[in-house]
PDB file of N, CA and C in Angstrom:
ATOM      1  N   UNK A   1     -26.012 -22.223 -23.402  1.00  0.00           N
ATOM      2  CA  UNK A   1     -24.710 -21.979 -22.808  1.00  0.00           C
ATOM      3  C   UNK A   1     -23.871 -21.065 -23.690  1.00  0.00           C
ATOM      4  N   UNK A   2     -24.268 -21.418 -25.066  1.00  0.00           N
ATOM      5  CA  UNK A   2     -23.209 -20.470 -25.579  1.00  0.00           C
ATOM      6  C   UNK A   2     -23.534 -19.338 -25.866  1.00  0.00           C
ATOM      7  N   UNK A   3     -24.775 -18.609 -25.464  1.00  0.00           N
ATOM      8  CA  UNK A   3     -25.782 -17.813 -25.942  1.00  0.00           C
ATOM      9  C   UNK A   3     -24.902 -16.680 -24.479  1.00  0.00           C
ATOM     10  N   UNK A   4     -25.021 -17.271 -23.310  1.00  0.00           N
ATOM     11  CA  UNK A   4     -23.988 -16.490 -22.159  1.00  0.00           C
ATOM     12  C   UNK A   4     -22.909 -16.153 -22.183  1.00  0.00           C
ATOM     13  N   UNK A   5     -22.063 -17.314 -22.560  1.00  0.00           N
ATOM     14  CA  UNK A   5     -20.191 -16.848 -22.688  1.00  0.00           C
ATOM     15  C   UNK A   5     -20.797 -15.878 -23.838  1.00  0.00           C
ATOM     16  N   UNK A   6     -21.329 -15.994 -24.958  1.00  0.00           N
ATOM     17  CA  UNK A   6     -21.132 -14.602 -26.197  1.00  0.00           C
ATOM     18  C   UNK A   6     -21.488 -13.214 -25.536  1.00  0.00           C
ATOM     19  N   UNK A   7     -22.509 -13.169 -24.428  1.00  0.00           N
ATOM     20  CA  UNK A   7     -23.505 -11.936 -24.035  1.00  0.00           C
ATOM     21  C   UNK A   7     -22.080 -11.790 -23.119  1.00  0.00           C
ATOM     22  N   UNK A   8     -21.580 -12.247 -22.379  1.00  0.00           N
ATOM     23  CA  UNK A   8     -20.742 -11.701 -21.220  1.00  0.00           C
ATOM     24  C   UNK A   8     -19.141 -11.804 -21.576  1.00  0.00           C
ATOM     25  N   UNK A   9     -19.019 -12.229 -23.097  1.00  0.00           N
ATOM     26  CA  UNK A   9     -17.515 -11.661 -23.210  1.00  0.00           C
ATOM     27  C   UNK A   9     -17.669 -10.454 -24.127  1.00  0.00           C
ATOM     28  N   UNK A  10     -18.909  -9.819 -24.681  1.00  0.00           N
ATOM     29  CA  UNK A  10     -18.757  -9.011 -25.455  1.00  0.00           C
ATOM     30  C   UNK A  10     -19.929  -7.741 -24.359  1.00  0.00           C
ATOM     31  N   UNK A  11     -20.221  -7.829 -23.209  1.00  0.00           N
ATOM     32  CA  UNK A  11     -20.380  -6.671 -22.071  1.00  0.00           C
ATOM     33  C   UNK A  11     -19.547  -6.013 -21.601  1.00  0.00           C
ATOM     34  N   UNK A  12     -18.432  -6.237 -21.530  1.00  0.00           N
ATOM     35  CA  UNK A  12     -17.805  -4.741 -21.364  1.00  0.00           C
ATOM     36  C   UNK A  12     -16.865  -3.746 -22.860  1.00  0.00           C
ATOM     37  N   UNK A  13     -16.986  -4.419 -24.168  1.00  0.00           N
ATOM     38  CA  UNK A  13     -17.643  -3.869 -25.580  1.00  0.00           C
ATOM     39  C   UNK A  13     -18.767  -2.796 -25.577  1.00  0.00           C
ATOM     40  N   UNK A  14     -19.748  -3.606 -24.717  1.00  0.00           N
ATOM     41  CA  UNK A  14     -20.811  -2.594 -25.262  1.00  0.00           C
ATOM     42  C   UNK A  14     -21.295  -1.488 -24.491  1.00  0.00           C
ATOM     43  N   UNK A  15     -20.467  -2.059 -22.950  1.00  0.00           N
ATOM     44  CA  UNK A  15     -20.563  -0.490 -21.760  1.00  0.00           C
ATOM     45  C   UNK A  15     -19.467   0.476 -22.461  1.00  0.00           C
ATOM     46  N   UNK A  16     -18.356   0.111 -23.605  1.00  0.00           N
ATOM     47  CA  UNK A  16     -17.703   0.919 -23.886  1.00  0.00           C
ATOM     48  C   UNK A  16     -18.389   2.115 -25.030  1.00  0.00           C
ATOM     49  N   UNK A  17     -19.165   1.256 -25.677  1.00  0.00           N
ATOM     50  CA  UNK A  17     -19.785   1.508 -26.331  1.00  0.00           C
ATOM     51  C   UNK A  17     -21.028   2.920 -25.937  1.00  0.00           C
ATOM     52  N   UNK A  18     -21.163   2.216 -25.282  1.00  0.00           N
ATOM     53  CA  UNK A  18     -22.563   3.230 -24.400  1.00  0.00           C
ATOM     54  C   UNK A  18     -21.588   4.544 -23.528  1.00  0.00           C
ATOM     55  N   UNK A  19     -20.678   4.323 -23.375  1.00  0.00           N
ATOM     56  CA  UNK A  19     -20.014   5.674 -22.864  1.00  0.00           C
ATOM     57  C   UNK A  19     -19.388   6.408 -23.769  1.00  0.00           C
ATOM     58  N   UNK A  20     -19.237   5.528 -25.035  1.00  0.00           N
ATOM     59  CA  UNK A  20     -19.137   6.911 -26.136  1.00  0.00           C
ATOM     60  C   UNK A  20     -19.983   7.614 -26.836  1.00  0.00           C
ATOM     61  N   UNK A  21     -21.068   6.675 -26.827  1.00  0.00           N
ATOM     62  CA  UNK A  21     -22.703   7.475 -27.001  1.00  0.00           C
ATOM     63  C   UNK A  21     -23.080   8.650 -26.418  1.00  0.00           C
ATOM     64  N   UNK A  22     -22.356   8.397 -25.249  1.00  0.00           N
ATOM     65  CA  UNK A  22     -22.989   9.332 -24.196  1.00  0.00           C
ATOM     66  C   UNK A  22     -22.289  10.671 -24.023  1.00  0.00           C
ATOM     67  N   UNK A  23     -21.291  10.533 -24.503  1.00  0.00           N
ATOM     68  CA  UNK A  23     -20.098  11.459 -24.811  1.00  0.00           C
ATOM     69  C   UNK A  23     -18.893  11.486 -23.334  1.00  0.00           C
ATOM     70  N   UNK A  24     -19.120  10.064 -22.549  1.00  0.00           N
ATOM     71  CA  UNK A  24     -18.433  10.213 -21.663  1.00  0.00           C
ATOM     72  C   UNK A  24     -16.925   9.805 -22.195  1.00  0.00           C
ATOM     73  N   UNK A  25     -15.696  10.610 -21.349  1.00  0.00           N
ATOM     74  CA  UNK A  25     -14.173   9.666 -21.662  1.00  0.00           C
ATOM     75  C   UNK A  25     -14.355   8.653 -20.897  1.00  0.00           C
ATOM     76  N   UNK A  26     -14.012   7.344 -21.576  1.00  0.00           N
ATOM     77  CA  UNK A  26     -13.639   5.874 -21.415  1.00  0.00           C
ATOM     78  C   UNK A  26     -12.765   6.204 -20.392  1.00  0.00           C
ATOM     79  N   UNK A  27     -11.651   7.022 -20.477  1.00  0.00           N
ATOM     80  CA  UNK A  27     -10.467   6.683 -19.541  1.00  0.00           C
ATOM     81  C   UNK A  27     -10.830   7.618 -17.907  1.00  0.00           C
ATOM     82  N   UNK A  28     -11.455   8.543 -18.174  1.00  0.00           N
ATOM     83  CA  UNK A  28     -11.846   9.506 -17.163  1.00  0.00           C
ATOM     84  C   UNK A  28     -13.126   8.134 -16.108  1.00  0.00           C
ATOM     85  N   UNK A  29     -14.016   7.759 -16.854  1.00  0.00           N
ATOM     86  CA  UNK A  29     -14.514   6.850 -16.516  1.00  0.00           C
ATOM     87  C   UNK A  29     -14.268   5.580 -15.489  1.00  0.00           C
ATOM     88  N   UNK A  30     -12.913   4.605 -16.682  1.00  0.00           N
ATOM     89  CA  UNK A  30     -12.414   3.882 -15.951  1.00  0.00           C
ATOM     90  C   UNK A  30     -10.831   3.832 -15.316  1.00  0.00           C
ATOM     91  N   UNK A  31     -10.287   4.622 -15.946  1.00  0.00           N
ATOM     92  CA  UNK A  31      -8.659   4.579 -15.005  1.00  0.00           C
ATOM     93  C   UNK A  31      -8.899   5.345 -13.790  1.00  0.00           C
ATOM     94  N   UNK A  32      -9.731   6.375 -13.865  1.00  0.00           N
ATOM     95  CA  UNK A  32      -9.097   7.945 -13.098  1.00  0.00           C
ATOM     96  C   UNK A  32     -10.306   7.238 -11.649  1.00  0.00           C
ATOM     97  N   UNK A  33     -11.416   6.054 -11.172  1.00  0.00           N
ATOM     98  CA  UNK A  33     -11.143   5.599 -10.376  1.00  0.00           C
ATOM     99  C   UNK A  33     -10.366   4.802  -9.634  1.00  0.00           C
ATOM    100  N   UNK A  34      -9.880   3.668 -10.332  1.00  0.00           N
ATOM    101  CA  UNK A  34      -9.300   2.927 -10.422  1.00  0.00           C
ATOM    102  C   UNK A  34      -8.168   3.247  -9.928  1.00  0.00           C
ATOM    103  N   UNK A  35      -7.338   4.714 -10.401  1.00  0.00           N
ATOM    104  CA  UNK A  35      -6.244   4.918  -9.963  1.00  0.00           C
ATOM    105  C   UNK A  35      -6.078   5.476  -8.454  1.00  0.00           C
ATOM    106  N   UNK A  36      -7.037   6.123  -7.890  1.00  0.00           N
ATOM    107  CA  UNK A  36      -7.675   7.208  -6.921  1.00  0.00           C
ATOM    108  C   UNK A  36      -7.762   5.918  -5.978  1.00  0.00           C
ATOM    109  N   UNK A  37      -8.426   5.127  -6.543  1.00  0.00           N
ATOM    110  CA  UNK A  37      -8.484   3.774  -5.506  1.00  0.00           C
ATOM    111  C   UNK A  37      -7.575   3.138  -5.182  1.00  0.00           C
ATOM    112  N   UNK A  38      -6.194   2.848  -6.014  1.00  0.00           N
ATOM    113  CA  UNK A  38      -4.916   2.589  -5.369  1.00  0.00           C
ATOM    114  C   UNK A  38      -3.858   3.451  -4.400  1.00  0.00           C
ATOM    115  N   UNK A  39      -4.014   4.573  -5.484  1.00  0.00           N
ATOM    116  CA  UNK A  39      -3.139   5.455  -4.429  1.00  0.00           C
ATOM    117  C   UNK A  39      -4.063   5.855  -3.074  1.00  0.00           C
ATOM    118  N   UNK A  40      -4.995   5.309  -2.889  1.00  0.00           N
ATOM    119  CA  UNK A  40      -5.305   5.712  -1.559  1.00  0.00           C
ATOM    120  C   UNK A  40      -5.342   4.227  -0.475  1.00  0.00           C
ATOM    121  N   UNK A  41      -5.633   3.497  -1.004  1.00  0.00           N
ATOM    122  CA  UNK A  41      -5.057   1.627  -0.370  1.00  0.00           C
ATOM    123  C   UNK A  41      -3.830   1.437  -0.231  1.00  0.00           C
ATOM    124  N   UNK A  42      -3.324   1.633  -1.375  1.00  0.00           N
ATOM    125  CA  UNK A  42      -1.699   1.267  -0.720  1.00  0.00           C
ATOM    126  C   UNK A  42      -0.972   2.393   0.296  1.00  0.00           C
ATOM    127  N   UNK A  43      -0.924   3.629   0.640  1.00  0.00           N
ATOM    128  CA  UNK A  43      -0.543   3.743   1.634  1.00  0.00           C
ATOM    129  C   UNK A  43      -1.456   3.354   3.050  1.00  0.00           C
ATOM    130  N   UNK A  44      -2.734   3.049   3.063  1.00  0.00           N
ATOM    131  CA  UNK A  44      -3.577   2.705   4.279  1.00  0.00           C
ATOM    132  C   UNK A  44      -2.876   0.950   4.128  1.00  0.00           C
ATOM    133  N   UNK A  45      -3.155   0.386   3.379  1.00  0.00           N
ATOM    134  CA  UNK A  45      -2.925  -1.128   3.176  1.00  0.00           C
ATOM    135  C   UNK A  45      -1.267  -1.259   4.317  1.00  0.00           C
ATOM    136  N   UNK A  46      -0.429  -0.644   3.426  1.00  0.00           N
ATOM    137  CA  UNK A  46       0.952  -0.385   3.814  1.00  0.00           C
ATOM    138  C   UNK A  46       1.249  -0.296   5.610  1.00  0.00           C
ATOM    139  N   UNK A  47       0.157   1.136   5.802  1.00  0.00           N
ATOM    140  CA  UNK A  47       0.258   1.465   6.986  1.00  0.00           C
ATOM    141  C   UNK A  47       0.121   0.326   7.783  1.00  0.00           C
ATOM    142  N   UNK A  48      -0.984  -0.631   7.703  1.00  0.00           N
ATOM    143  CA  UNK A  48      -2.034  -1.585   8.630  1.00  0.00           C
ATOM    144  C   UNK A  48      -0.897  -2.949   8.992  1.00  0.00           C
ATOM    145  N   UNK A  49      -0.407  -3.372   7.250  1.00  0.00           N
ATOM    146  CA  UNK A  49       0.517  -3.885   7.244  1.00  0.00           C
ATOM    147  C   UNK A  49       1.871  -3.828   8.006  1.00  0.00           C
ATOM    148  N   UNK A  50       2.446  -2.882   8.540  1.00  0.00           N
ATOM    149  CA  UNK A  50       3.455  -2.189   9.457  1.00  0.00           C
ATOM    150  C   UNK A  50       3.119  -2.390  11.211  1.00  0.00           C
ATOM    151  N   UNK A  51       1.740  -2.127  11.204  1.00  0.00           N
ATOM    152  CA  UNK A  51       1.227  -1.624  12.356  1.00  0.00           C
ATOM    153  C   UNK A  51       1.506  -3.764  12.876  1.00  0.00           C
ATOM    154  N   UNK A  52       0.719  -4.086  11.573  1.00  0.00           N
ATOM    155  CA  UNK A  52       0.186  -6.014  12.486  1.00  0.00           C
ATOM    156  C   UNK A  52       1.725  -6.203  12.536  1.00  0.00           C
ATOM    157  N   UNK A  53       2.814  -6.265  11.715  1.00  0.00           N
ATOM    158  CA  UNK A  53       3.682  -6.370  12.057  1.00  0.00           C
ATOM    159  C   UNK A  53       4.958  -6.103  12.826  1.00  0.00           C
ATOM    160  N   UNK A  54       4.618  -5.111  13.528  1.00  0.00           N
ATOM    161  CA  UNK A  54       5.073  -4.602  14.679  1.00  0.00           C
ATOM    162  C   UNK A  54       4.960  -5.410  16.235  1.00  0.00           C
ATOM    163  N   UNK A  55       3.159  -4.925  15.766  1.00  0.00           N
ATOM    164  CA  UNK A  55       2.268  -6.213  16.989  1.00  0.00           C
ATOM    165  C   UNK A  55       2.980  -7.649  17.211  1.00  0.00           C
ATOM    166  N   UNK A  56       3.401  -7.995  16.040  1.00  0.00           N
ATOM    167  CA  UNK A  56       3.024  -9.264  16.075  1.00  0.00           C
ATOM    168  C   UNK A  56       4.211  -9.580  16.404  1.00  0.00           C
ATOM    169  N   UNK A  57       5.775  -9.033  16.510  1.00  0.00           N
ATOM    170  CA  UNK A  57       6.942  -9.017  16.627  1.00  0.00           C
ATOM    171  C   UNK A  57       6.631  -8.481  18.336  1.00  0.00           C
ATOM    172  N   UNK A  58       6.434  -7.993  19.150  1.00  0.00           N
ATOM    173  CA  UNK A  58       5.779  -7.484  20.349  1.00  0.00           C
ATOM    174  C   UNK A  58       5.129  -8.815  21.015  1.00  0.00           C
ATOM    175  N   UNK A  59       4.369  -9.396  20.152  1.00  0.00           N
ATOM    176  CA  UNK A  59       3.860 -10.730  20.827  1.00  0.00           C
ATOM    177  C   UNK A  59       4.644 -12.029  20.528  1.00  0.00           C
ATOM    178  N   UNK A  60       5.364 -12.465  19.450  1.00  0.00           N
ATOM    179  CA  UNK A  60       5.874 -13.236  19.250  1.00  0.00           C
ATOM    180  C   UNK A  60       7.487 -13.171  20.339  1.00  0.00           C
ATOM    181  N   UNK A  61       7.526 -12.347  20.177  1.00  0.00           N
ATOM    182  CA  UNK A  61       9.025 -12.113  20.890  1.00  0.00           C
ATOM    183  C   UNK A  61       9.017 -11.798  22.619  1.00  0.00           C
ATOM    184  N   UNK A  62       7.700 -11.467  23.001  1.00  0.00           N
ATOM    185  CA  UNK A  62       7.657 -10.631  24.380  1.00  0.00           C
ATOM    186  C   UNK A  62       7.078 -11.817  24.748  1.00  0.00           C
ATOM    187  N   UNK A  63       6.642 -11.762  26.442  1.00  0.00           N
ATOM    188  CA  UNK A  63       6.156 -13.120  27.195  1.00  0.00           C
ATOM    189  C   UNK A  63       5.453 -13.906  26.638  1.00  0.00           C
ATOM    190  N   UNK A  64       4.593 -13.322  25.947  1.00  0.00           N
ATOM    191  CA  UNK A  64       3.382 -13.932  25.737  1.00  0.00           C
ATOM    192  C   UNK A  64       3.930 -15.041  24.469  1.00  0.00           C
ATOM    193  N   UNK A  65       5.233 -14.719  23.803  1.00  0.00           N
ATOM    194  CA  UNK A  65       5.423 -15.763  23.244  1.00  0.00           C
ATOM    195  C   UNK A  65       7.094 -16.844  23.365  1.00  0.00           C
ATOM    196  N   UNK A  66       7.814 -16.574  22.844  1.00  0.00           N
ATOM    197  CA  UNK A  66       8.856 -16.995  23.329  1.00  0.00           C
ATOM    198  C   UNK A  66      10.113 -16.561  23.944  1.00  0.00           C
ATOM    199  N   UNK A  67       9.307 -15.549  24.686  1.00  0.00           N
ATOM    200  CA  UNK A  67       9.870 -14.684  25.958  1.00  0.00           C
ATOM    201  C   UNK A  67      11.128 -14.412  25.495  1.00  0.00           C
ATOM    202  N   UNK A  68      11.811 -13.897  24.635  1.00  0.00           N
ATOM    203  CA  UNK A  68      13.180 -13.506  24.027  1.00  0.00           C
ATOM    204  C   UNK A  68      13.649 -12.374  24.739  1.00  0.00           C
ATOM    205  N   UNK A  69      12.395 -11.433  25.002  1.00  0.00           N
ATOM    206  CA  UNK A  69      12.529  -9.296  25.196  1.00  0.00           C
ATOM    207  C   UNK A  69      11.297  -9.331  25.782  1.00  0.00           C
ATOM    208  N   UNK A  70      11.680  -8.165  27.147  1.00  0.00           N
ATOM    209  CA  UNK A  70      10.621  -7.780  27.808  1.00  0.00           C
ATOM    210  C   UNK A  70       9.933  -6.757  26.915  1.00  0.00           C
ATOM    211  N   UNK A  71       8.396  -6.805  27.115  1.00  0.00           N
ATOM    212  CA  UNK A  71       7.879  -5.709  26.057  1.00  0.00           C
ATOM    213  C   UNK A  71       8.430  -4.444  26.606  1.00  0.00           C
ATOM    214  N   UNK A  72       8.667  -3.900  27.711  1.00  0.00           N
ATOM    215  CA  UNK A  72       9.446  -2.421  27.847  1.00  0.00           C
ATOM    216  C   UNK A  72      10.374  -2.455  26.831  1.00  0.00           C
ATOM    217  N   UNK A  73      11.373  -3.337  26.890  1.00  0.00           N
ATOM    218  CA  UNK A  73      12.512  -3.479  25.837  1.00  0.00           C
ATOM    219  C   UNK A  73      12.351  -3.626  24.259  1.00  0.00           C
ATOM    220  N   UNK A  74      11.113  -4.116  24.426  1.00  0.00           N
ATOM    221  CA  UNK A  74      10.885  -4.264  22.782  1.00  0.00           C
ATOM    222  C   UNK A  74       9.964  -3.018  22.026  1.00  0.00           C
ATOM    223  N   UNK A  75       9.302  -2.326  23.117  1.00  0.00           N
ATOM    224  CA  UNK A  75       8.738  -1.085  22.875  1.00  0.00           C
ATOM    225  C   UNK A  75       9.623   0.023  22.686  1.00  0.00           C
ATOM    226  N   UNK A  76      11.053  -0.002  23.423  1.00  0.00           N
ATOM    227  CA  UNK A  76      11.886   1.126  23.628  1.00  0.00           C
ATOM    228  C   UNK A  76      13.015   0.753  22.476  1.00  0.00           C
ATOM    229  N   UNK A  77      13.048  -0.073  21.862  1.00  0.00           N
ATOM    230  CA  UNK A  77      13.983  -0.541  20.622  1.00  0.00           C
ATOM    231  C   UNK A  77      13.265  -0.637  19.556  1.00  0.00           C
ATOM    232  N   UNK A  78      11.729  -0.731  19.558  1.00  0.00           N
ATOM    233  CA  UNK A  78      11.296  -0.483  18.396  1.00  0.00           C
ATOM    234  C   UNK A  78      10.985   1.291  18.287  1.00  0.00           C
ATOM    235  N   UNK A  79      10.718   1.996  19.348  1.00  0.00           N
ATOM    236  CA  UNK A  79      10.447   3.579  18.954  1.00  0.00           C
ATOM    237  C   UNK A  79      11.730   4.390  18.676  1.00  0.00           C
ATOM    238  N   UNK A  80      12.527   3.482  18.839  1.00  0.00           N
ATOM    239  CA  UNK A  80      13.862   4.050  18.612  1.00  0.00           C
ATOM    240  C   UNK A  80      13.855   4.020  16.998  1.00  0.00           C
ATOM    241  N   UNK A  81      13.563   2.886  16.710  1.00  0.00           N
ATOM    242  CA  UNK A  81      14.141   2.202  15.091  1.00  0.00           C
ATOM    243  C   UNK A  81      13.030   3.218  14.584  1.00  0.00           C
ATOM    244  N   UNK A  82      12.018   3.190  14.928  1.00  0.00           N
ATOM    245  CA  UNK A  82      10.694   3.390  13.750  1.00  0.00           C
ATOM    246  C   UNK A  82      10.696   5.135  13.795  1.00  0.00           C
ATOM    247  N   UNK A  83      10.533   5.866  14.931  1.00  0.00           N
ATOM    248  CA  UNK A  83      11.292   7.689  14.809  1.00  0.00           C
ATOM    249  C   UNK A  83      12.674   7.922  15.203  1.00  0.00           C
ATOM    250  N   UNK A  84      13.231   7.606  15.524  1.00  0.00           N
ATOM    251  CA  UNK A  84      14.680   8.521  15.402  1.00  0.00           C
ATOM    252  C   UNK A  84      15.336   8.063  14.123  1.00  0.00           C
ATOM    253  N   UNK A  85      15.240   8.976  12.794  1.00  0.00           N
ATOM    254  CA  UNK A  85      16.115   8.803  11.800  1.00  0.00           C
ATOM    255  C   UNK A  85      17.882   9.324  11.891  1.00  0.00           C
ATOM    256  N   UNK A  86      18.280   8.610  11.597  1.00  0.00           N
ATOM    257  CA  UNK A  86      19.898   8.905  11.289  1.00  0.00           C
ATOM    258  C   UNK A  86      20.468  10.147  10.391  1.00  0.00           C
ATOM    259  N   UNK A  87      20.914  10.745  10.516  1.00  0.00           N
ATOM    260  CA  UNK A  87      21.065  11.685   9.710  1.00  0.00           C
ATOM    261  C   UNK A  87      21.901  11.609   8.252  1.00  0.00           C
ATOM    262  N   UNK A  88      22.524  10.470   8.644  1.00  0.00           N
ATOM    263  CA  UNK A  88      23.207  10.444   7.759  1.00  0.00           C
ATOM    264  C   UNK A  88      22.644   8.889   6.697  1.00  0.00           C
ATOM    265  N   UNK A  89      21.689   8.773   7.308  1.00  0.00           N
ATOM    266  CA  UNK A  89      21.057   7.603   6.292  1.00  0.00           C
ATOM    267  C   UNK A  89      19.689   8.375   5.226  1.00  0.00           C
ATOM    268  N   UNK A  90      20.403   7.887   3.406  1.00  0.00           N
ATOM    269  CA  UNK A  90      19.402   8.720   2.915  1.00  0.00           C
ATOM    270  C   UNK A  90      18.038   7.765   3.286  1.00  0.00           C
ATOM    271  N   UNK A  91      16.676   9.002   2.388  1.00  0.00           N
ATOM    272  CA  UNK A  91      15.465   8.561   3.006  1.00  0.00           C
ATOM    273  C   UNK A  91      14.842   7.415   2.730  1.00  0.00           C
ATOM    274  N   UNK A  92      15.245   7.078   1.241  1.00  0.00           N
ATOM    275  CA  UNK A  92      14.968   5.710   0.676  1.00  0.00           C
ATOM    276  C   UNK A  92      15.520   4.518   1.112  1.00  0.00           C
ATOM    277  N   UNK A  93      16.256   4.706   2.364  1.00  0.00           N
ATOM    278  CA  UNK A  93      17.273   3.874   2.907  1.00  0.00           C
ATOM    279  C   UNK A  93      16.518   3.263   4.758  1.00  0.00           C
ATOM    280  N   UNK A  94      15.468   4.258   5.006  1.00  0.00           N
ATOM    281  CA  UNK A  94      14.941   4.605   6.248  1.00  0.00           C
ATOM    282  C   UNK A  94      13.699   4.162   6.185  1.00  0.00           C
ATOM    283  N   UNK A  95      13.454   2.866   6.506  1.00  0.00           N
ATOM    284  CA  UNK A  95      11.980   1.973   6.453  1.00  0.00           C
ATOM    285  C   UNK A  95      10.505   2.881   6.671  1.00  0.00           C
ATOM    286  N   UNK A  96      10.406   3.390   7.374  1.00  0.00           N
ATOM    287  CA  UNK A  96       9.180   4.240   7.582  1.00  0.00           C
ATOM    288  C   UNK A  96       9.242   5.510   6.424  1.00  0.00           C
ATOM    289  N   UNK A  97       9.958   5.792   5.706  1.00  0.00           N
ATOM    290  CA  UNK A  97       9.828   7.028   4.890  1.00  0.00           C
ATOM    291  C   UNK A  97       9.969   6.088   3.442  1.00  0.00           C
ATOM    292  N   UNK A  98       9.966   4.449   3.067  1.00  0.00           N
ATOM    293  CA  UNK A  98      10.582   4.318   2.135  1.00  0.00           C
ATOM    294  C   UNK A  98       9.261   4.032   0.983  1.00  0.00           C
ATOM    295  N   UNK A  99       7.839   3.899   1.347  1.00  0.00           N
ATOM    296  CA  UNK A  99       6.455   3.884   1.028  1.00  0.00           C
ATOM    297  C   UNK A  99       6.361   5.578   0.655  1.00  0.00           C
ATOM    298  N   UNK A 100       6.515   6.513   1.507  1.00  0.00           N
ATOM    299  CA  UNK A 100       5.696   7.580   1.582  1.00  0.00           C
ATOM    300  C   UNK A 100       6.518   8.701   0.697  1.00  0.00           C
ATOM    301  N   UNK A 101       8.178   8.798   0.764  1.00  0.00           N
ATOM    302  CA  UNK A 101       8.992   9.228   0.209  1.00  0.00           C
ATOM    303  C   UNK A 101       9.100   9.036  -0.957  1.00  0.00           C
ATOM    304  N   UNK A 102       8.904  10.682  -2.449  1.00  0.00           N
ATOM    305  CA  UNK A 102       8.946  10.529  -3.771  1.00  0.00           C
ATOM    306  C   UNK A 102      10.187  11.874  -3.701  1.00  0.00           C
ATOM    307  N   UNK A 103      11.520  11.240  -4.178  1.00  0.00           N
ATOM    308  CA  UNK A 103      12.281  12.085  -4.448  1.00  0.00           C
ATOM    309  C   UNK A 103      12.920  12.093  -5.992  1.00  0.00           C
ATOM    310  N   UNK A 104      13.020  13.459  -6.810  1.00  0.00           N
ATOM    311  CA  UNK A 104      13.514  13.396  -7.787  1.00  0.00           C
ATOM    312  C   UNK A 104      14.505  12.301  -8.144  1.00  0.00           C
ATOM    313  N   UNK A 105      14.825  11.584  -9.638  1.00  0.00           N
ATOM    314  CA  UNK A 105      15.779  10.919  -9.630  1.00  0.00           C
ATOM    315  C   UNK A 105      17.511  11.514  -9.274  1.00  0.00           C
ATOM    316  N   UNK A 106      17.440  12.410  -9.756  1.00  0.00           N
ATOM    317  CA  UNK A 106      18.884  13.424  -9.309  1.00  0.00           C
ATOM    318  C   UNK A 106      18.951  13.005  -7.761  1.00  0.00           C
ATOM    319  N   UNK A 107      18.304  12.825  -6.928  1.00  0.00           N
ATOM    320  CA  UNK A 107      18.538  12.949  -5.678  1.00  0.00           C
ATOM    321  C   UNK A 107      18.464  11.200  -5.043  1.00  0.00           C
ATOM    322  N   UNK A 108      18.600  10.912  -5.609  1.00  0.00           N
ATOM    323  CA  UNK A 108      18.969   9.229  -5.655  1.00  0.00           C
ATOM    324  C   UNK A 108      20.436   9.030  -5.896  1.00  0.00           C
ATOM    325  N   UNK A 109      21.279   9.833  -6.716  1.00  0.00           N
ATOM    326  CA  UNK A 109      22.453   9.461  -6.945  1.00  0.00           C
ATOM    327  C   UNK A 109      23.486   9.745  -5.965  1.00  0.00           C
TER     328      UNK A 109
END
């Protein structure tokens, strides 16, 4: 038993090891997927996340659940909210642009 915890807390030591042998960068290696793999999940994650919750406000609220809003009504008040931006509301302020939107800090104030 203790012959395992030693081999498998000191394996990723020795893959570090073996990629400097090899003359690979450690960080090119392991951040630069790692990072490529978030910034591309969290806006899909984000998106999917938006989408079920839309749905699910559509079903919870329309007949099928406690009949509050006809889905015409809840379709025509949500395409309102989700594209027509305000003009006078900044973008970080505007739910659908507030994931996707990177504005200088100057332009925050």
């Amino acid at each position: 038993m203790h012959l395992v915890s030693h081999s498998v807390l000191f394996a990723p030591c020795s893959q570090l090891d073996l990629l400097r042998m090899l003359g690979v960068s450690r960080t090119k290696w392991n951040f630069v997927p790692a990072m490529a793999a978030a910034l591309s999940a969290a806006p899909l994650l984000s998106a999917i996340g938006t989408a079920v919750g839309i749905m699910a406000g559509a079903i919870v609220g329309g007949p099928a659940g406690f009949d509050i809003i006809s889905s015409q009504e809840y379709w025509s008040e949500a395409q309102k909210v989700i594209w027509d931006w305000p003009a006078h509301l900044h973008p970080l302020k505007y739910a659908p642009l507030v994931n996707a939107c990177e504005l200088p800090p100057q332009a925050l104030v």
